[in-house]
PDB file of N, CA and C in Angstrom:
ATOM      1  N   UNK A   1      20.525  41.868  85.397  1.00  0.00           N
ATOM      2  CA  UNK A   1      19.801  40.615  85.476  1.00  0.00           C
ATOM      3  C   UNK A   1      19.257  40.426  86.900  1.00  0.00           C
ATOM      4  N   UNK A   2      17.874  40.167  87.066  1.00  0.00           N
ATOM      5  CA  UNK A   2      17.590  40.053  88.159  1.00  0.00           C
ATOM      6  C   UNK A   2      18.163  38.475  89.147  1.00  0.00           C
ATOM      7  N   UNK A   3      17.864  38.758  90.348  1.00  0.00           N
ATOM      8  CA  UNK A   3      18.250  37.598  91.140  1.00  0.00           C
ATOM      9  C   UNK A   3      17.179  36.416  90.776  1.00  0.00           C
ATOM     10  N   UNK A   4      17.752  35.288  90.922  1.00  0.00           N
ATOM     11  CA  UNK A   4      16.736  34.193  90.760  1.00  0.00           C
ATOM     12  C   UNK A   4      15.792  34.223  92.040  1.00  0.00           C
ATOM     13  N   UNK A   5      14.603  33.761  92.266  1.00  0.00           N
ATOM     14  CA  UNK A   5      13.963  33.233  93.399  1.00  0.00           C
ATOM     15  C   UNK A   5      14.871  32.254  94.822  1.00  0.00           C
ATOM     16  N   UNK A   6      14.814  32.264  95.925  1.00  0.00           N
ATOM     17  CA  UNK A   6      15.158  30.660  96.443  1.00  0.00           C
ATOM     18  C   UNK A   6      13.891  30.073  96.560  1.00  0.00           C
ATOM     19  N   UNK A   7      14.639  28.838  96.928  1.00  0.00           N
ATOM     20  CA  UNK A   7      13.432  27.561  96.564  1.00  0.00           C
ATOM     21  C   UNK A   7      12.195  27.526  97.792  1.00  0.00           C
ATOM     22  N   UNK A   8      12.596  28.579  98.946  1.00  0.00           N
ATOM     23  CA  UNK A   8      11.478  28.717  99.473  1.00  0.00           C
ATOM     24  C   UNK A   8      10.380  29.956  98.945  1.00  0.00           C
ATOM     25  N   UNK A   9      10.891  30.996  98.262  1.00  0.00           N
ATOM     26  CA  UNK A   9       9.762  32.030  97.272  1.00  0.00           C
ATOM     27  C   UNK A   9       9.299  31.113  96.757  1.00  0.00           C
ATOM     28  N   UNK A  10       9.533  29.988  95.984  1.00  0.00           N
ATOM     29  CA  UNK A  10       8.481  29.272  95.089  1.00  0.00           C
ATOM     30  C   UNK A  10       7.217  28.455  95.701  1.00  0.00           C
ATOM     31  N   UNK A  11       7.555  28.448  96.883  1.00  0.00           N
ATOM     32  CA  UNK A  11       6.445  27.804  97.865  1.00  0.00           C
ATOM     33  C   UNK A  11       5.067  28.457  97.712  1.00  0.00           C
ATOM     34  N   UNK A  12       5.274  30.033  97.431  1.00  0.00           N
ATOM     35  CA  UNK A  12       3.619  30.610  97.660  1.00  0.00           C
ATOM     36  C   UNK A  12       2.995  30.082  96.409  1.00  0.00           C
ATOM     37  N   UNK A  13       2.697  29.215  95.236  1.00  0.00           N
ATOM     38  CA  UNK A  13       2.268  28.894  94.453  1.00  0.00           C
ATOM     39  C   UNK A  13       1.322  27.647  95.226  1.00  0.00           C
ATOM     40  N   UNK A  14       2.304  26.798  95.297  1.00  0.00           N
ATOM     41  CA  UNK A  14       1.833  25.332  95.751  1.00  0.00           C
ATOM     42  C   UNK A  14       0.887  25.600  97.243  1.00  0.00           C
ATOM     43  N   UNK A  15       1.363  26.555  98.049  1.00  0.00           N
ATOM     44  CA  UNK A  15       0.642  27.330  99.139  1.00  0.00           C
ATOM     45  C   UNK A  15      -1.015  27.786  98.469  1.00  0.00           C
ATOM     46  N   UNK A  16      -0.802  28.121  97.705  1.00  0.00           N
ATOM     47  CA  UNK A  16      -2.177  28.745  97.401  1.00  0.00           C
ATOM     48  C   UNK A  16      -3.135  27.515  96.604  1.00  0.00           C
ATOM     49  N   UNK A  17      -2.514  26.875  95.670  1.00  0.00           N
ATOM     50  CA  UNK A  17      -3.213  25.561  95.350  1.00  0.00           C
ATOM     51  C   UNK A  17      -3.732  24.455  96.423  1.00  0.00           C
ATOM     52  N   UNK A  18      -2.347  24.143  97.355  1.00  0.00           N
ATOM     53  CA  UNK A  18      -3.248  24.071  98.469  1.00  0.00           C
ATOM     54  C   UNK A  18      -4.168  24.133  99.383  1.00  0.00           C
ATOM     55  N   UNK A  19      -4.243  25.314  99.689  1.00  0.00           N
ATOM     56  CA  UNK A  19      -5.253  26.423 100.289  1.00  0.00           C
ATOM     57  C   UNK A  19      -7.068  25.848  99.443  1.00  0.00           C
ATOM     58  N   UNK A  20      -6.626  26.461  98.088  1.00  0.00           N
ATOM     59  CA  UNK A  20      -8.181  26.317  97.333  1.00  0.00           C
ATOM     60  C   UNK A  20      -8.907  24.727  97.270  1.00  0.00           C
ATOM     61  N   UNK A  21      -7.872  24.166  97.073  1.00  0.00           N
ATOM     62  CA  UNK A  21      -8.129  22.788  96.962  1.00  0.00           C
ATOM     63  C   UNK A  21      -8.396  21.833  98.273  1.00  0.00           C
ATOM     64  N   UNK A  22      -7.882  22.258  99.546  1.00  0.00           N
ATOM     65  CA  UNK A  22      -8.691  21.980 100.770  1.00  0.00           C
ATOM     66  C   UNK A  22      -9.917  22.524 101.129  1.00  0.00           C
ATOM     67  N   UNK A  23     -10.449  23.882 100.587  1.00  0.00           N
ATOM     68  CA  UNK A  23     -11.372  24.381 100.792  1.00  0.00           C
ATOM     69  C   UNK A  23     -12.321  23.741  99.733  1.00  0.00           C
ATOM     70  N   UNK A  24     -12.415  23.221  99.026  1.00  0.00           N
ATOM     71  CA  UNK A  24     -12.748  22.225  98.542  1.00  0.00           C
ATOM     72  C   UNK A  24     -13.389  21.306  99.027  1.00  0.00           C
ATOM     73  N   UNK A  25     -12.776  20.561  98.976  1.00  0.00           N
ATOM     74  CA  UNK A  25     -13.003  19.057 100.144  1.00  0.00           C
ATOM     75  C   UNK A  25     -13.413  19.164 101.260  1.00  0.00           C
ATOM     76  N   UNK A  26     -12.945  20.342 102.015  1.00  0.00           N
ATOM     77  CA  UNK A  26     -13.571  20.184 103.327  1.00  0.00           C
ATOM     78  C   UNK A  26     -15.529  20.931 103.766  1.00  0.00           C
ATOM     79  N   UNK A  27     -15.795  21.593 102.357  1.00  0.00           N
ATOM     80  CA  UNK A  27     -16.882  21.843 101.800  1.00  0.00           C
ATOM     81  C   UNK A  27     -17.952  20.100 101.134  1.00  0.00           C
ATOM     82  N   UNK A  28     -16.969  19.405 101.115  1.00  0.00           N
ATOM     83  CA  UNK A  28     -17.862  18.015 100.670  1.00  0.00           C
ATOM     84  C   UNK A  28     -18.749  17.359 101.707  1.00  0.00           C
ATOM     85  N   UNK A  29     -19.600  16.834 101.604  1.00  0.00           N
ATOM     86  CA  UNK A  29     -20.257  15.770 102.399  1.00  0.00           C
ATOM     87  C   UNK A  29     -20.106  14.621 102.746  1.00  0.00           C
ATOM     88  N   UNK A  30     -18.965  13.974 102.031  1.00  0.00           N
ATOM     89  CA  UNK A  30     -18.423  13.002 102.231  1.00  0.00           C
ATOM     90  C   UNK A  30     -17.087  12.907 103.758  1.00  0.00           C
ATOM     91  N   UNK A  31     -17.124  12.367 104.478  1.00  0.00           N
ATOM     92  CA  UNK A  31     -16.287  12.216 105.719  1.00  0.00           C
ATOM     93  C   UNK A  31     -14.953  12.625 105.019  1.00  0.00           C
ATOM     94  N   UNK A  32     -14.594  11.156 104.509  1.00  0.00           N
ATOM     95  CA  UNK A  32     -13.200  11.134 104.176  1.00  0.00           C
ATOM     96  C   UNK A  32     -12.847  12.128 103.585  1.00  0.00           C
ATOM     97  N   UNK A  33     -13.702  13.183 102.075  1.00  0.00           N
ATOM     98  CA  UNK A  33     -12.794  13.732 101.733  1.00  0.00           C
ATOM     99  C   UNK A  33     -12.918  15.248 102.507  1.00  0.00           C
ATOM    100  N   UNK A  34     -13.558  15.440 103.306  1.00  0.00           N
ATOM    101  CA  UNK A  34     -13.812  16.513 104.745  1.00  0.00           C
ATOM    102  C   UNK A  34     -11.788  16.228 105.590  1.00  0.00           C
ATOM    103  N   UNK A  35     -11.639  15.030 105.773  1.00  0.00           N
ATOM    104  CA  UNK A  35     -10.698  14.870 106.329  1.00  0.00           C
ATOM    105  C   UNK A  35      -9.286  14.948 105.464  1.00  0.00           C
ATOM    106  N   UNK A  36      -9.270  15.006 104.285  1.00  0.00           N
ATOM    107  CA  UNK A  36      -8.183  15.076 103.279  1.00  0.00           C
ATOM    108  C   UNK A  36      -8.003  16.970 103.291  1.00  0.00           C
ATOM    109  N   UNK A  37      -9.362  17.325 103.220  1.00  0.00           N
ATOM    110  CA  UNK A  37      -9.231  18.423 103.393  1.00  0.00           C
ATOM    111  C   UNK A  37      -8.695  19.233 104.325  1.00  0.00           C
ATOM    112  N   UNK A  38      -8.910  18.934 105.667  1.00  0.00           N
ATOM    113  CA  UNK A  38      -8.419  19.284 106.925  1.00  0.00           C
ATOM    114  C   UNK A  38      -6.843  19.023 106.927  1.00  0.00           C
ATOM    115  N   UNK A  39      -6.466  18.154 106.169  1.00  0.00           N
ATOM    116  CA  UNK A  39      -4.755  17.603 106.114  1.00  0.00           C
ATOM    117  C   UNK A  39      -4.320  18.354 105.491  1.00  0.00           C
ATOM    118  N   UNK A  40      -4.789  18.522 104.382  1.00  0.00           N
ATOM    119  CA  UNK A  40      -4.397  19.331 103.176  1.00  0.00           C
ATOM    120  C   UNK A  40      -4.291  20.709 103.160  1.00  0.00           C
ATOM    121  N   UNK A  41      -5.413  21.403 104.303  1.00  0.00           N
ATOM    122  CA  UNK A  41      -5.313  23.004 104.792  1.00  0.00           C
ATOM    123  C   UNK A  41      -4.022  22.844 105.895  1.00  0.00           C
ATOM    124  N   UNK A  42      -3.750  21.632 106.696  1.00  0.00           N
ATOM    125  CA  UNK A  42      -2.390  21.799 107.342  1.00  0.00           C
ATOM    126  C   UNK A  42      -1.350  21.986 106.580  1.00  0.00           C
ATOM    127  N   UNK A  43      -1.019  21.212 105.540  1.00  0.00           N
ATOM    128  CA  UNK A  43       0.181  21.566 104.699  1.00  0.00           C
ATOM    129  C   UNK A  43       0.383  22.856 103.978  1.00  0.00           C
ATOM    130  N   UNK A  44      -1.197  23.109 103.939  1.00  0.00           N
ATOM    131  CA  UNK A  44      -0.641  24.741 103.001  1.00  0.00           C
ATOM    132  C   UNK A  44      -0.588  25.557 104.431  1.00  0.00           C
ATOM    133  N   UNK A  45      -0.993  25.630 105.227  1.00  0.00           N
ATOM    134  CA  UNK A  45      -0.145  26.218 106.957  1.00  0.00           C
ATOM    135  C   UNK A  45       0.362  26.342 106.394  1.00  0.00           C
ATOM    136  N   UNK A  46       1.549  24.820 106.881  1.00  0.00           N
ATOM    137  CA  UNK A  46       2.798  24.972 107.029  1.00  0.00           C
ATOM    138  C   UNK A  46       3.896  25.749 105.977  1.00  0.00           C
ATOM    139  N   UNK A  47       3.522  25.662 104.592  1.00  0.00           N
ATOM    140  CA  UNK A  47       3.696  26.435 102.796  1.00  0.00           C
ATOM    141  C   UNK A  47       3.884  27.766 103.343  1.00  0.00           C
ATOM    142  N   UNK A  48       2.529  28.053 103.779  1.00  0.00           N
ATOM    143  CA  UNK A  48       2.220  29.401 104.065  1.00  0.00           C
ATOM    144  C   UNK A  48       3.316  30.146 104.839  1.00  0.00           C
ATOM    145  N   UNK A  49       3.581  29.365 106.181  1.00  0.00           N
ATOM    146  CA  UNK A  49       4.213  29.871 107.396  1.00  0.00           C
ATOM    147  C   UNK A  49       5.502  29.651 106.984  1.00  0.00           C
ATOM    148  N   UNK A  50       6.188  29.117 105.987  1.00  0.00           N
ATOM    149  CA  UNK A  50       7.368  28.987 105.976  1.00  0.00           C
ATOM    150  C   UNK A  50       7.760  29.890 104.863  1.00  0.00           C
ATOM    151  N   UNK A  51       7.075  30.506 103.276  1.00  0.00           N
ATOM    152  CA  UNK A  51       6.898  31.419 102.942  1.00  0.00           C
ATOM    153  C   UNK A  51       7.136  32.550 103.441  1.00  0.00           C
ATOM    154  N   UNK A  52       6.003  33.303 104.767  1.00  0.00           N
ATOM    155  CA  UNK A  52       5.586  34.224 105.295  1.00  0.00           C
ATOM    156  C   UNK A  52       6.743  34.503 105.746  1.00  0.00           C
ATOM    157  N   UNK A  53       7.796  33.668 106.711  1.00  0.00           N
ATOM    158  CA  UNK A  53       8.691  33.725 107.687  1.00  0.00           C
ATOM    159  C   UNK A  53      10.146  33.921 106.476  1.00  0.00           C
ATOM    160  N   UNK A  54      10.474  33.599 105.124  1.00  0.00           N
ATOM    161  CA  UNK A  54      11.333  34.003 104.567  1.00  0.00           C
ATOM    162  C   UNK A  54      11.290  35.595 104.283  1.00  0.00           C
ATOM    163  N   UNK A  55       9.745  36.024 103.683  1.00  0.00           N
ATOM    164  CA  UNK A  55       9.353  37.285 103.655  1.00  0.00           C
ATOM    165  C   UNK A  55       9.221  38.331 104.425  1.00  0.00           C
ATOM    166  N   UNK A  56       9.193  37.908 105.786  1.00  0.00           N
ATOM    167  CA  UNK A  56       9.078  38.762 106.832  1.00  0.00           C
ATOM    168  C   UNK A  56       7.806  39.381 107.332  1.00  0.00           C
ATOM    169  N   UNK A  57       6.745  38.471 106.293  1.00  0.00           N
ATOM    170  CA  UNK A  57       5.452  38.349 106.481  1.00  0.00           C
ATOM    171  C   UNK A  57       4.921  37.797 107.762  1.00  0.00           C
ATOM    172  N   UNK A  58       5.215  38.536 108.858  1.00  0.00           N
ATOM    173  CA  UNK A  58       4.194  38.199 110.199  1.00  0.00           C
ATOM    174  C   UNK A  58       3.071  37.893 110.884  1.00  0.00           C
ATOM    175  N   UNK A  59       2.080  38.516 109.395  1.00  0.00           N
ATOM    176  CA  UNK A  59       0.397  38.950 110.043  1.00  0.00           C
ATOM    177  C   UNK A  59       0.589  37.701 109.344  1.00  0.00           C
ATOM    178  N   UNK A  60       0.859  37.125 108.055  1.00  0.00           N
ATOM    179  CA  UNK A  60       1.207  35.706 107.480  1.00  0.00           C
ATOM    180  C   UNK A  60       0.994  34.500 107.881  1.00  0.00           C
ATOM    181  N   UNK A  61       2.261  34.972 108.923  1.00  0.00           N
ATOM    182  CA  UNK A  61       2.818  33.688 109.822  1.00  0.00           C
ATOM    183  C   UNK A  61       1.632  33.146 110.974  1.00  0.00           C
ATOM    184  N   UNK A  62       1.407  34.303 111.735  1.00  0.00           N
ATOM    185  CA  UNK A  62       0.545  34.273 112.985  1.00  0.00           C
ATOM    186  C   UNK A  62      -0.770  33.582 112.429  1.00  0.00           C
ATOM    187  N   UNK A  63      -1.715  34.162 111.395  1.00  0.00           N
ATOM    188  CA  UNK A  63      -2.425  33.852 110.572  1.00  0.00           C
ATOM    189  C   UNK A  63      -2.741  32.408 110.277  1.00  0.00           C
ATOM    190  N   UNK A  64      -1.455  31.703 109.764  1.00  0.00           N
ATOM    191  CA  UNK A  64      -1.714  30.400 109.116  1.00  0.00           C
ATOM    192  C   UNK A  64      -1.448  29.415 110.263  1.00  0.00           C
ATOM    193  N   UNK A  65      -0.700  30.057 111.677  1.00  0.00           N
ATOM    194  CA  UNK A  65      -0.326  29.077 112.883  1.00  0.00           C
ATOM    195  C   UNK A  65      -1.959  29.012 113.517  1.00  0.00           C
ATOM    196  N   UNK A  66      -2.944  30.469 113.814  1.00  0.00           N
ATOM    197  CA  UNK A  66      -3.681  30.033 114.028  1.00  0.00           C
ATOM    198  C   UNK A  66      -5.101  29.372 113.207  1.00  0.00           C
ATOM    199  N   UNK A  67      -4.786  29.770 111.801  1.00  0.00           N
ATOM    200  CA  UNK A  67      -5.842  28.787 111.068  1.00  0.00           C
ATOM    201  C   UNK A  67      -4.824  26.886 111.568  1.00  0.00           C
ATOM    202  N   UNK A  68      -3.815  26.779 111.232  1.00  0.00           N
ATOM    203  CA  UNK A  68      -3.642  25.368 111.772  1.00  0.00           C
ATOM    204  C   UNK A  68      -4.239  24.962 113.257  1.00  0.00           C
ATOM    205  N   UNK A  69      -4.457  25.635 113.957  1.00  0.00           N
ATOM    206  CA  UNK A  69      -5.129  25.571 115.139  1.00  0.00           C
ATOM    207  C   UNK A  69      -6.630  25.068 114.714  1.00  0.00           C
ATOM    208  N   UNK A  70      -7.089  25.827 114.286  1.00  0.00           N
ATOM    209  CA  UNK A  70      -8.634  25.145 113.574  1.00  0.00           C
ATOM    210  C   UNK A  70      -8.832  24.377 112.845  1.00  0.00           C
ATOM    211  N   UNK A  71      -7.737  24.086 112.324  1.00  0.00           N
ATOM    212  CA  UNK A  71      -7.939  22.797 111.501  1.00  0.00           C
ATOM    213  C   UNK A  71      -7.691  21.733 112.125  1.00  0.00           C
ATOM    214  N   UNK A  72      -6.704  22.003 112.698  1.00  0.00           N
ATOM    215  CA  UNK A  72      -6.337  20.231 114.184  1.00  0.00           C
ATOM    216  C   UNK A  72      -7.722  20.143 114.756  1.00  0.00           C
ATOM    217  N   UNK A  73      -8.277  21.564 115.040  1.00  0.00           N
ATOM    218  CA  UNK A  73      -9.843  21.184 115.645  1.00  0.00           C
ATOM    219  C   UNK A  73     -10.625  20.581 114.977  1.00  0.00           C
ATOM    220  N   UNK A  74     -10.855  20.663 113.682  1.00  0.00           N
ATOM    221  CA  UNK A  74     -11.686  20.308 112.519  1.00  0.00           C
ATOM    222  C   UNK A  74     -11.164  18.621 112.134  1.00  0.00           C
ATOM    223  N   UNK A  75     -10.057  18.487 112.332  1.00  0.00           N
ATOM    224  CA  UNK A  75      -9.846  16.855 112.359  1.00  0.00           C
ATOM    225  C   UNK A  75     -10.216  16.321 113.658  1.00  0.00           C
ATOM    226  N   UNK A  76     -10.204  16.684 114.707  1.00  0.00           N
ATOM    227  CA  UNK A  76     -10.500  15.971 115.798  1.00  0.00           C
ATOM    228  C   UNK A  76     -12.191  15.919 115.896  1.00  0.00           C
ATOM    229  N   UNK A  77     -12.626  17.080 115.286  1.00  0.00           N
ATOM    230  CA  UNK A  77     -14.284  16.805 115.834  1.00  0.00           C
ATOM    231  C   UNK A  77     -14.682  16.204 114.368  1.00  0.00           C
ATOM    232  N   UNK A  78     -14.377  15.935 113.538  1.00  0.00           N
ATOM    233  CA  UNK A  78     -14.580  14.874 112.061  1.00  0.00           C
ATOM    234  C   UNK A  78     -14.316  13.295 112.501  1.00  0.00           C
ATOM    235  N   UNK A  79     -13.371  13.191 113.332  1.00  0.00           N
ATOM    236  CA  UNK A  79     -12.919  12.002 113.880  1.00  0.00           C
ATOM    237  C   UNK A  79     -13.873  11.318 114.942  1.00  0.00           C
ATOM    238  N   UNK A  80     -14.061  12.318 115.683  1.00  0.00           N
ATOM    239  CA  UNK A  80     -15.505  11.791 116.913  1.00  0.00           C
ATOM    240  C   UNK A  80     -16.742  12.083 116.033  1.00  0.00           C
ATOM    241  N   UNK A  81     -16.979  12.338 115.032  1.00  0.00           N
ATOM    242  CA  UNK A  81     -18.143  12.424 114.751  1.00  0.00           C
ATOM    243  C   UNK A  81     -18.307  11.249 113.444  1.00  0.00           C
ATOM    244  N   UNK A  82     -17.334  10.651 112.843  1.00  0.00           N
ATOM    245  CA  UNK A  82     -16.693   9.613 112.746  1.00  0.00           C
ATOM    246  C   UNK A  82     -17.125   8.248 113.486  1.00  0.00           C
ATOM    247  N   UNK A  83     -16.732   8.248 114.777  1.00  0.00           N
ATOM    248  CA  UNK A  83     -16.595   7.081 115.492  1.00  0.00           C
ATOM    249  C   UNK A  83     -18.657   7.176 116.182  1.00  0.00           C
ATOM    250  N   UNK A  84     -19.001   7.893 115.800  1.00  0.00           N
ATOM    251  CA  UNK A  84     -20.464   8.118 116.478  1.00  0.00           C
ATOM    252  C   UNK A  84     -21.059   7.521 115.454  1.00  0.00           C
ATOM    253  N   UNK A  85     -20.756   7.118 114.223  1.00  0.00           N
ATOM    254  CA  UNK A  85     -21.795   6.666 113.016  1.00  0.00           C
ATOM    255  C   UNK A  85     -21.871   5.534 113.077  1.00  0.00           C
TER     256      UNK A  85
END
């Protein structure tokens, strides 16, 4: 009988729904949901990186720390471009 999963293997699912579904939104024209999107690519990061790091997935880890890097960028210049309208 195989081993069950732990409850962090089940993360790459919700990781990847994440993922598609910010790319999504942050493809809209609308501000707000540009900015749901940008939140929403942080959480699947974090999915991602905590996944990657049970697996021993490195290129993973590094990967989704620096896409979260671009996305903190992508909320901050949505935010000033925001306050300019």
């Amino acid at each position: 009988m195989a081993d069950w999963p732990t409850w962090v293997e089940w993360l790459e699912w919700p990781a990847m729904a994440a993922s598609l579904l910010a790319a999504w939104l942050v493809a809209s024209t609308v501000a707000r949901r540009r900015m749901a999107g940008f939140w929403i690519f942080l959480a699947s990061n974090a999915l991602w990186i905590a996944w990657g790091w049970q697996d021993g997935a490195w290129a993973l880890v590094t990967l989704n720390a620096c896409l979260a890097v671009t996305n903190v960028r992508g909320i901050v210049k949505n935010e000033a471009a925001g306050q300019r309208c």
